[in-house]
Protein backbone atom coordinates (compact mmCIF):
# COMPACT_ATOMS: atom_id res chain seq x y z
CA UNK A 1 0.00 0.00 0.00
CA UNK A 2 0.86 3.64 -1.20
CA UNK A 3 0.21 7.04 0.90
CA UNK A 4 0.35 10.07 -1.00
CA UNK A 5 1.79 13.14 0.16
CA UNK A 6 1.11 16.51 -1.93
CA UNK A 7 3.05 19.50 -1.44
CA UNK A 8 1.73 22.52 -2.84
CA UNK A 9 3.05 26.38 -3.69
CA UNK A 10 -0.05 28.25 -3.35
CA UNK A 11 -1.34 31.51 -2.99
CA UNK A 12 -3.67 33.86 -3.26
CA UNK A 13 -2.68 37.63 -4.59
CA UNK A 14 -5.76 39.38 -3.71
CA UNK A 15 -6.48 37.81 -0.56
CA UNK A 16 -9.96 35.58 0.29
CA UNK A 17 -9.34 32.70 -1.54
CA UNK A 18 -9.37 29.09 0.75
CA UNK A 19 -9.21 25.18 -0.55
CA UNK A 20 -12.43 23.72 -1.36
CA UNK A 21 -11.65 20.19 -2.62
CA UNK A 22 -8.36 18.59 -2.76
CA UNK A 23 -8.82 15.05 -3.98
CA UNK A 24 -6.91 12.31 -5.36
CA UNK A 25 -7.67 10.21 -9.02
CA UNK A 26 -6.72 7.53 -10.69
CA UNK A 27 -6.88 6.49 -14.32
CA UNK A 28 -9.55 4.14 -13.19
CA UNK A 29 -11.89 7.22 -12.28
CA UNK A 30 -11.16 6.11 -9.06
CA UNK A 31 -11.26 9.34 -6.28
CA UNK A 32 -10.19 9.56 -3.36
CA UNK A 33 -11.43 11.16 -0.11
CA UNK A 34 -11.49 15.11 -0.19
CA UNK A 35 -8.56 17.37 1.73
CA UNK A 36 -9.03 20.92 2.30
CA UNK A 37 -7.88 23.48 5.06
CA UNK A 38 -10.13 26.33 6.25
CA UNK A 39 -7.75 28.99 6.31
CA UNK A 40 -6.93 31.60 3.48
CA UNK A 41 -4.28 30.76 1.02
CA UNK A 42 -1.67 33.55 1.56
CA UNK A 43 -1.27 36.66 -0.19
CA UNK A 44 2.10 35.89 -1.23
CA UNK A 45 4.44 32.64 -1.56
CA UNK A 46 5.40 31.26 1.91
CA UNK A 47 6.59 28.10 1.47
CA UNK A 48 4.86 24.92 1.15
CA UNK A 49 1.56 23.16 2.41
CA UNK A 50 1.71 19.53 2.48
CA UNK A 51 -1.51 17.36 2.11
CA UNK A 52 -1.43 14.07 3.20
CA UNK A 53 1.60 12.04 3.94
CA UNK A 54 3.37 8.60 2.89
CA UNK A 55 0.74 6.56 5.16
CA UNK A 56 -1.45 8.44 4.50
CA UNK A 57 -3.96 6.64 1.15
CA UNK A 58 -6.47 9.50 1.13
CA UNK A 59 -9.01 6.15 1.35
CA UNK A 60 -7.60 4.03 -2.09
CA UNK A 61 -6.11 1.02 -2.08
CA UNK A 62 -2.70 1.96 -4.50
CA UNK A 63 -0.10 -0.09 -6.07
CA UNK A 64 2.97 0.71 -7.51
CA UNK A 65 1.26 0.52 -11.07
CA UNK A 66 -1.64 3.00 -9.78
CA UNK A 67 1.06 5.79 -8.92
CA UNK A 68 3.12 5.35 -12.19
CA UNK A 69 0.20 5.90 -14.58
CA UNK A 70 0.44 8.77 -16.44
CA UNK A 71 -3.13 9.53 -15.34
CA UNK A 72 -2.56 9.28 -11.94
CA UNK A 73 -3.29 13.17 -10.49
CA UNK A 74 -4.79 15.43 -8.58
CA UNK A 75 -7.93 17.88 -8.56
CA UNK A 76 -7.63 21.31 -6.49
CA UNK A 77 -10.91 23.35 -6.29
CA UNK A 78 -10.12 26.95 -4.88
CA UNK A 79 -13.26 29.02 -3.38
CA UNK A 80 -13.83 32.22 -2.81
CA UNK A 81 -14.05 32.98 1.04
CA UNK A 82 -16.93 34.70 2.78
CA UNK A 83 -16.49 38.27 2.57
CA UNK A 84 -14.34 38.18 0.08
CA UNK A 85 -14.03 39.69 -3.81
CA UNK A 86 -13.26 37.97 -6.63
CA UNK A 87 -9.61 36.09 -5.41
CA UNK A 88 -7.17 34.99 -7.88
CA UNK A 89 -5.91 31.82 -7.01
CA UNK A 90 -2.15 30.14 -8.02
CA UNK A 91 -0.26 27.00 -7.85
């Protein structure tokens, strides 16, 4: 068995934006269970936030073949957090 550990640059210029969906898929169409954090992406780069970790299977059963498909990704969803304007969100 597989964990998955994503590590993401993220940020969001104008302020207000916050994760919605963070989720795992294979080329199967199989997803996995959702991620998110409730806080505001920052305004600027700082660092890295890490989702998941290597025991961590987000709810899939992986093998080795699983993770070296070439459709083997992930979906992020950004929102727009209350109060908020219209936040540019990047990766």
């Amino acid at each position: 068995m597989f964990g998955i550990r994503i590590e993401l640059k993220r940020q969001a210029p104008g302020g207000g934006g916050v994760d919605d969906q963070i989720q795992r898929f294979t080329a199967e169409q199989k997803r996995s269970r959702f991620k998110f954090v409730a806080t505001e992406w920052p305004v600027s780069l700082v660092g890295t936030h890490i989702y998941g970790d290597i025991t961590d299977s987000w709810g899939l059963e992986l093998t080795k073949a699983d993770v070296e498909k070439r459709e083997f990704g992930v979906a992020i969803s950004v929102k727009k957090a209350a109060g908020a304007s219209s936040p540019l969100a990047q990766v």
